[in-house]
N, C-alpha and C. Protein backbone atom coordinates (compact mmCIF):
# COMPACT_ATOMS: atom_id res chain seq x y z
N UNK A 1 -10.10 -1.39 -21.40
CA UNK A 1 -9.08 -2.29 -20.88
C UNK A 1 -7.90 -2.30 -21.84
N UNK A 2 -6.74 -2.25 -21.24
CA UNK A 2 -5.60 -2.21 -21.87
C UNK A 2 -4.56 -3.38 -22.08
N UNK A 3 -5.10 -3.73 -21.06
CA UNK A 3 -3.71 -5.07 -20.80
C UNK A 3 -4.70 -6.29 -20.64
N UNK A 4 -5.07 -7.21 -21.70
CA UNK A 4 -5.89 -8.18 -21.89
C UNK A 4 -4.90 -9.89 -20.99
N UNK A 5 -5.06 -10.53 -20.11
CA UNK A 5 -3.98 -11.75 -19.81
C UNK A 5 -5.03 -12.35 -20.08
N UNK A 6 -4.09 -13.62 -19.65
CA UNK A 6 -5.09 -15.10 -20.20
C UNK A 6 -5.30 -15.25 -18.60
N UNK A 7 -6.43 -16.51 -18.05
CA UNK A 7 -6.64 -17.39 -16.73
C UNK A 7 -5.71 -17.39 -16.27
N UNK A 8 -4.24 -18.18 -17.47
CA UNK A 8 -3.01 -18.59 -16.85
C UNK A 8 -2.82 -17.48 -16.08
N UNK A 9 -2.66 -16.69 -16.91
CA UNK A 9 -1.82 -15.51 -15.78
C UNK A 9 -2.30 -14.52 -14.42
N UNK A 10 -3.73 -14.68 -14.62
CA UNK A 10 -4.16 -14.56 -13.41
C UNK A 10 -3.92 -15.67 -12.60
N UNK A 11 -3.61 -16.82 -12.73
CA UNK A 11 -3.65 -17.91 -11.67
C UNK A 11 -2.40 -17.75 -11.20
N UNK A 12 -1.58 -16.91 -11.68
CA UNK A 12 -0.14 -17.13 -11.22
C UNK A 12 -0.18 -15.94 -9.75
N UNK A 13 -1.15 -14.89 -9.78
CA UNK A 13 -1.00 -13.99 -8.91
C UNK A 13 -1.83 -14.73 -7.55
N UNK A 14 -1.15 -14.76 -6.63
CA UNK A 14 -1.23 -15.39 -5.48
C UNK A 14 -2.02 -14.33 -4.04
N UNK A 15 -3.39 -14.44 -4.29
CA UNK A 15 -4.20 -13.47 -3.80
C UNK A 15 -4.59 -14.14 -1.94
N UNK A 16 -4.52 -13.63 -0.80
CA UNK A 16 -4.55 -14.38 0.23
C UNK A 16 -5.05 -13.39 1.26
N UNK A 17 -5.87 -13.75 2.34
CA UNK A 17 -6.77 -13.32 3.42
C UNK A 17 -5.58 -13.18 4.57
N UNK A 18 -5.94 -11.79 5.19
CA UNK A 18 -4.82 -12.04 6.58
C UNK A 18 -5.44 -11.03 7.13
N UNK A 19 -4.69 -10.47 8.59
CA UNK A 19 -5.51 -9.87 9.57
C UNK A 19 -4.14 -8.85 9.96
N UNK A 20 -4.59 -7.87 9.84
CA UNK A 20 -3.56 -6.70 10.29
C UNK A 20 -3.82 -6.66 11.84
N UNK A 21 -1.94 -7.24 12.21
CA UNK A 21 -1.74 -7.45 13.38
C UNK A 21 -1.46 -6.00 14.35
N UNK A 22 -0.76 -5.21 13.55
CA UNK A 22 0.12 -3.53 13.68
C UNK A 22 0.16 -2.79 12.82
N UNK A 23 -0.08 -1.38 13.43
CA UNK A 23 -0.09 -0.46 12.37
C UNK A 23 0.91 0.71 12.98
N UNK A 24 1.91 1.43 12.12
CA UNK A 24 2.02 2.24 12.06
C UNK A 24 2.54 3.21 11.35
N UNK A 25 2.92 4.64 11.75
CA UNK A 25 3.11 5.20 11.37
C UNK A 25 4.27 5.47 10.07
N UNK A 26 4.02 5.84 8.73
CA UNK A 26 5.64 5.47 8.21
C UNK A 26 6.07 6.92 7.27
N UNK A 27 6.39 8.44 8.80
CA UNK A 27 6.82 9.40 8.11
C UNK A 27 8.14 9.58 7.09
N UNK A 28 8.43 8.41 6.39
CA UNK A 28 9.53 8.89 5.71
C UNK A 28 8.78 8.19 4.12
N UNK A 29 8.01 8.04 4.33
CA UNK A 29 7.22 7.53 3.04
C UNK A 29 7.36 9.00 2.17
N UNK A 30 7.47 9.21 1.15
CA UNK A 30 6.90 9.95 -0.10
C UNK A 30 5.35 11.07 0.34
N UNK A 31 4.85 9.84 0.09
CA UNK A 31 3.07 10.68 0.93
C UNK A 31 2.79 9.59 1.57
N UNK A 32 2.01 10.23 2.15
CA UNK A 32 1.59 9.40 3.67
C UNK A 32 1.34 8.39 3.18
N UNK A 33 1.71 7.35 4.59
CA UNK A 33 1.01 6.04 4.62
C UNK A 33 1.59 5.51 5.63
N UNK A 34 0.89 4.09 6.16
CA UNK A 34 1.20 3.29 6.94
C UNK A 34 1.83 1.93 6.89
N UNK A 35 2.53 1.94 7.95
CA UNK A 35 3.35 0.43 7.71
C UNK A 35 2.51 -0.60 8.43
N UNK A 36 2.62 -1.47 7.91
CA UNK A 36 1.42 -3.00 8.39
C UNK A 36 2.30 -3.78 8.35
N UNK A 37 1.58 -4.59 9.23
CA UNK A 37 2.06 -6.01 9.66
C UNK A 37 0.74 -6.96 9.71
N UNK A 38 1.57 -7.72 8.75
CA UNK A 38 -0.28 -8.61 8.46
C UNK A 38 -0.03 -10.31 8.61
N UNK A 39 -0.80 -10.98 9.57
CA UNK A 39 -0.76 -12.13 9.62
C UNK A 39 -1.54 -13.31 8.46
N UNK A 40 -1.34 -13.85 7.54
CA UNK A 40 -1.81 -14.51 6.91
C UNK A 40 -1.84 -16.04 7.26
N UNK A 41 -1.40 -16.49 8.27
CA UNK A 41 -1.63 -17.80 9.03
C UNK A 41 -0.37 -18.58 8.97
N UNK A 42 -0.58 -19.74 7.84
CA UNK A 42 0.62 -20.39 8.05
C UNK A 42 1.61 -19.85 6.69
N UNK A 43 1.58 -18.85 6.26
CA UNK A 43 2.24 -18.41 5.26
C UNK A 43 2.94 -17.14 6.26
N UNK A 44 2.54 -16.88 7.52
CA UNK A 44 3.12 -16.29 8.47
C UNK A 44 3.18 -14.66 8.45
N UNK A 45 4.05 -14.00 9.27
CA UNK A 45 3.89 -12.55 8.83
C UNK A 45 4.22 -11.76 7.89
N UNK A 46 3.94 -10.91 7.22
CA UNK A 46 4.40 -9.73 6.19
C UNK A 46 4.20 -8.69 6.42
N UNK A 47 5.11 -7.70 5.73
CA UNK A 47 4.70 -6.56 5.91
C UNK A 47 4.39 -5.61 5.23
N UNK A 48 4.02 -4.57 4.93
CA UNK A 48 3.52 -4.29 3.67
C UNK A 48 3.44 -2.50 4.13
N UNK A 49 3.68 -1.35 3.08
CA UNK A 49 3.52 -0.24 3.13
C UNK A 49 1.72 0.10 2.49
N UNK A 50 0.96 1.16 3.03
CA UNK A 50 0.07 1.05 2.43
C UNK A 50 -0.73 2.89 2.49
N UNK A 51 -0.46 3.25 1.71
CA UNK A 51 -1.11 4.97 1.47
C UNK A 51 -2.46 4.87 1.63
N UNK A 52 -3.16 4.81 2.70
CA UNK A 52 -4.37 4.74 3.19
C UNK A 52 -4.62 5.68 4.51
N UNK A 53 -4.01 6.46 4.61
CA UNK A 53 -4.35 7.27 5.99
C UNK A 53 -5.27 8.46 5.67
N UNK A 54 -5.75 8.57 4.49
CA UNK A 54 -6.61 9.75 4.04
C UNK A 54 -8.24 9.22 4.70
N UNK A 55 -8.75 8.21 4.82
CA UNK A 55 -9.55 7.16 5.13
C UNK A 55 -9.75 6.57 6.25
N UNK A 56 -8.48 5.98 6.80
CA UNK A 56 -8.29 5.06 7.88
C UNK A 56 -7.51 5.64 8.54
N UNK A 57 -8.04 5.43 10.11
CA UNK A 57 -7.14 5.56 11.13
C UNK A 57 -6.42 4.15 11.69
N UNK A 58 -5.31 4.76 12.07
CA UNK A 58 -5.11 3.05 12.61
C UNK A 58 -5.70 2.29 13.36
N UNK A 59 -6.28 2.28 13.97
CA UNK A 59 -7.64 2.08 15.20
C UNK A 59 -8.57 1.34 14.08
N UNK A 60 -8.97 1.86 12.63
CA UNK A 60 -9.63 1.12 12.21
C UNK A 60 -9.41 -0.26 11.54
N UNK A 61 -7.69 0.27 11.35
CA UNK A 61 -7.22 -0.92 10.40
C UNK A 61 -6.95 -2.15 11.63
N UNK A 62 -6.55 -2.06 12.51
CA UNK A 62 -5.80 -3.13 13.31
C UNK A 62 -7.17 -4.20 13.42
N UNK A 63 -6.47 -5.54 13.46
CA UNK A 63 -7.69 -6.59 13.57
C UNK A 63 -8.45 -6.76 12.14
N UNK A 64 -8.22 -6.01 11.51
CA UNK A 64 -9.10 -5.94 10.12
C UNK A 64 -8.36 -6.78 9.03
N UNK A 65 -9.34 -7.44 8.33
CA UNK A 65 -8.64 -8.57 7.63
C UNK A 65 -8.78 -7.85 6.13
N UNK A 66 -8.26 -8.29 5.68
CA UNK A 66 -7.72 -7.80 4.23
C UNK A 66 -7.39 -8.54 3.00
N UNK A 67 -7.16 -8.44 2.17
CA UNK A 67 -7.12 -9.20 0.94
C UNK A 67 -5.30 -8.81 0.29
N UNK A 68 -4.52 -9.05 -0.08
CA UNK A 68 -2.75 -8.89 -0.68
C UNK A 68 -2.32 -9.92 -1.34
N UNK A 69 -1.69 -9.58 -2.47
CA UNK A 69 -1.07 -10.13 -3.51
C UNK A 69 0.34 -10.43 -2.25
N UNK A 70 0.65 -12.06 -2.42
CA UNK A 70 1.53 -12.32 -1.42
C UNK A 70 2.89 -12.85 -2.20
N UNK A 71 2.59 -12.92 -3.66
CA UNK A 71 3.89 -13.65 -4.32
C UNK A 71 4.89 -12.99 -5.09
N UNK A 72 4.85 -11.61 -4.69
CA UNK A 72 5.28 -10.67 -5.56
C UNK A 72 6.49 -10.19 -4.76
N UNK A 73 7.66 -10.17 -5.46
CA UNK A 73 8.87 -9.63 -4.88
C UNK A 73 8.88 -8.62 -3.99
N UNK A 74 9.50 -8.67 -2.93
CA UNK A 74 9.87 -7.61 -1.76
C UNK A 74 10.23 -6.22 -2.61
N UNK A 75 9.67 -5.12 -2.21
CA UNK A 75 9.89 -4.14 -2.30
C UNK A 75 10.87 -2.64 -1.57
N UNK A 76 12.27 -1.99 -1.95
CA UNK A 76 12.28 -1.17 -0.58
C UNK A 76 11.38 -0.33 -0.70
N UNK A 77 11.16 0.26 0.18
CA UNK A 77 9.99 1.74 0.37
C UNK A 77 10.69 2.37 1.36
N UNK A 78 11.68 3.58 0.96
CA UNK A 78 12.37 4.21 1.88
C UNK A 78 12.92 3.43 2.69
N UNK A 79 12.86 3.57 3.81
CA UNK A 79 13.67 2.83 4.81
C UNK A 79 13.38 1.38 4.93
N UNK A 80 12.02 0.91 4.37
CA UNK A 80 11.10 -0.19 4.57
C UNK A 80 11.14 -0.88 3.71
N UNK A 81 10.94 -2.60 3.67
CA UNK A 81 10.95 -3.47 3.02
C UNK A 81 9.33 -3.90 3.00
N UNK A 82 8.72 -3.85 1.71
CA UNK A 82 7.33 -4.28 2.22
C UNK A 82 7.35 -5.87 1.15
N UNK A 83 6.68 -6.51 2.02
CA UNK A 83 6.47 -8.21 1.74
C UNK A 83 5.48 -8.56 0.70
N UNK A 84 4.19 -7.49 0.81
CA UNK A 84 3.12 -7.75 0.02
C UNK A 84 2.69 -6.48 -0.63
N UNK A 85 1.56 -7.05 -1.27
CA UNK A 85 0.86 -5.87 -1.68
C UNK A 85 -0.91 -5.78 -1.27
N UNK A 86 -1.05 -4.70 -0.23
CA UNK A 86 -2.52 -4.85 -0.14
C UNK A 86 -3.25 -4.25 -1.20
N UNK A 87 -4.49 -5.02 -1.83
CA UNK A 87 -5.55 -4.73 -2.58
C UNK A 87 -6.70 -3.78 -2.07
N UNK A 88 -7.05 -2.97 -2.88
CA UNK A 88 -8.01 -1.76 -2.54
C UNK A 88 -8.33 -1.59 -3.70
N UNK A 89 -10.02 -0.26 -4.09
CA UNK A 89 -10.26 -0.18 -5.17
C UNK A 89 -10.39 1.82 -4.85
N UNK A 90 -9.98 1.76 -6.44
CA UNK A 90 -9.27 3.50 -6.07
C UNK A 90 -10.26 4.49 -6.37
N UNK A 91 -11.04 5.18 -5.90
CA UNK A 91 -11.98 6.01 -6.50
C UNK A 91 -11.53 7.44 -5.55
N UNK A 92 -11.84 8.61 -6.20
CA UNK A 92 -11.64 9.72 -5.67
C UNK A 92 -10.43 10.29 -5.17
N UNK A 93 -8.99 9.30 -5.84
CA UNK A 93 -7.73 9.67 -5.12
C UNK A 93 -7.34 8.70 -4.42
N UNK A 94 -8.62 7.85 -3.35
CA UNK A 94 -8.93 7.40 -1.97
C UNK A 94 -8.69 6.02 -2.00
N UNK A 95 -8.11 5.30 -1.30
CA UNK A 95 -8.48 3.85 -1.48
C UNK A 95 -8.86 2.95 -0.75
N UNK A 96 -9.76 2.42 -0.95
CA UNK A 96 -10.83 1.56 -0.23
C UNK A 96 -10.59 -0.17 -0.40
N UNK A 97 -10.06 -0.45 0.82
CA UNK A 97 -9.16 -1.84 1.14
C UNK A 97 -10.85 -2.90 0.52
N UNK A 98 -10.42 -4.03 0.26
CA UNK A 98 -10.84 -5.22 -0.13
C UNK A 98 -10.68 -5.75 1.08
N UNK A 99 -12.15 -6.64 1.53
CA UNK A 99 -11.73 -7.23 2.50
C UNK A 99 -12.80 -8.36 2.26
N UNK A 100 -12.79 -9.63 3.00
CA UNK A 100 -13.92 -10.77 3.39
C UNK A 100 -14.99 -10.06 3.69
N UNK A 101 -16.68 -10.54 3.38
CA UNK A 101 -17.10 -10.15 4.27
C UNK A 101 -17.54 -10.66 5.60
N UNK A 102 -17.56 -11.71 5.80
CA UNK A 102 -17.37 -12.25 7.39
C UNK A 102 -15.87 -12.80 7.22
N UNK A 103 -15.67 -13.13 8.70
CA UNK A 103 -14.13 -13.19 9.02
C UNK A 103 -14.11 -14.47 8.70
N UNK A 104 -12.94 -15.10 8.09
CA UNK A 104 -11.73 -16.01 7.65
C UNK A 104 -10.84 -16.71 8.28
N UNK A 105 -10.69 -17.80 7.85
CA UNK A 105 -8.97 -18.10 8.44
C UNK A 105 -7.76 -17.39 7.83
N UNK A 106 -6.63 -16.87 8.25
CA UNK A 106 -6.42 -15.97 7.62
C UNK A 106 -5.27 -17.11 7.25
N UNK A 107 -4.36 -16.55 5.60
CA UNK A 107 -3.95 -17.77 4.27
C UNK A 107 -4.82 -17.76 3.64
N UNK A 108 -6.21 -17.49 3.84
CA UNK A 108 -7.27 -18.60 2.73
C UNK A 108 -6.56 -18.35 1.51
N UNK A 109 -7.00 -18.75 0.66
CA UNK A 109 -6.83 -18.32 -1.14
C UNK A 109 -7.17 -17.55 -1.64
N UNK A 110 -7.65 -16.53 -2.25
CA UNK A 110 -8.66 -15.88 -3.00
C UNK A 110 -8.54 -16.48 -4.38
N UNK A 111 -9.70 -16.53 -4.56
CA UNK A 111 -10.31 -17.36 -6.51
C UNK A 111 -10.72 -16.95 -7.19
């Protein structure tokens, strides 16, 4: 480990449950990936870029709830503004989304 924080500063990152409403396609990305649209409830919609098509089809992602850092400054991404950041854990190149394992209200908190 390289970068040691305190509690504080994990408490500041604002981790939250939502449900990918749309997916698509986003060929002007760098390397592939998809553009999302993710409902998190009453914190409302976002959108978010996400390099996961090596894995997922969109068919799998839609309806699928997910885990994103929601307090973190807007990003451009080529043509795209993404709102959040979805969480995944990276092995093999590949990345493998974080999710609930039974379904949520989507906002919850993560702790």
């Amino acid at each position: 480990m390289e970068n040691i924080i305190t509690f504080e500063d994990f408490t500041k990152v604002d981790l939250r449950v939502g449900t990918i409403i749309e997916v698509n396609d986003f060929p002007e990305a760098k390397k592939p990936a998809y553009q999302l649209t993710i409902d998190f409830g009453e914190l409302g919609l976002k959108k978010s870029s996400a390099q996961i098509t090596t894995i997922y089809s969109k068919n799998d992602l839609k309806h699928r709830q997910i885990v994103a850092v929601v307090n973190f400054p807007n990003k451009q991404i080529a043509n795209f503004m993404s709102e959040c950041l979805v969480i995944g854990a990276v092995s093999e190149n590949k990345v493998f989304l974080l999710s609930p394992e039974s379904k949520i209200k989507n906002g919850t908190q993560v702790s």
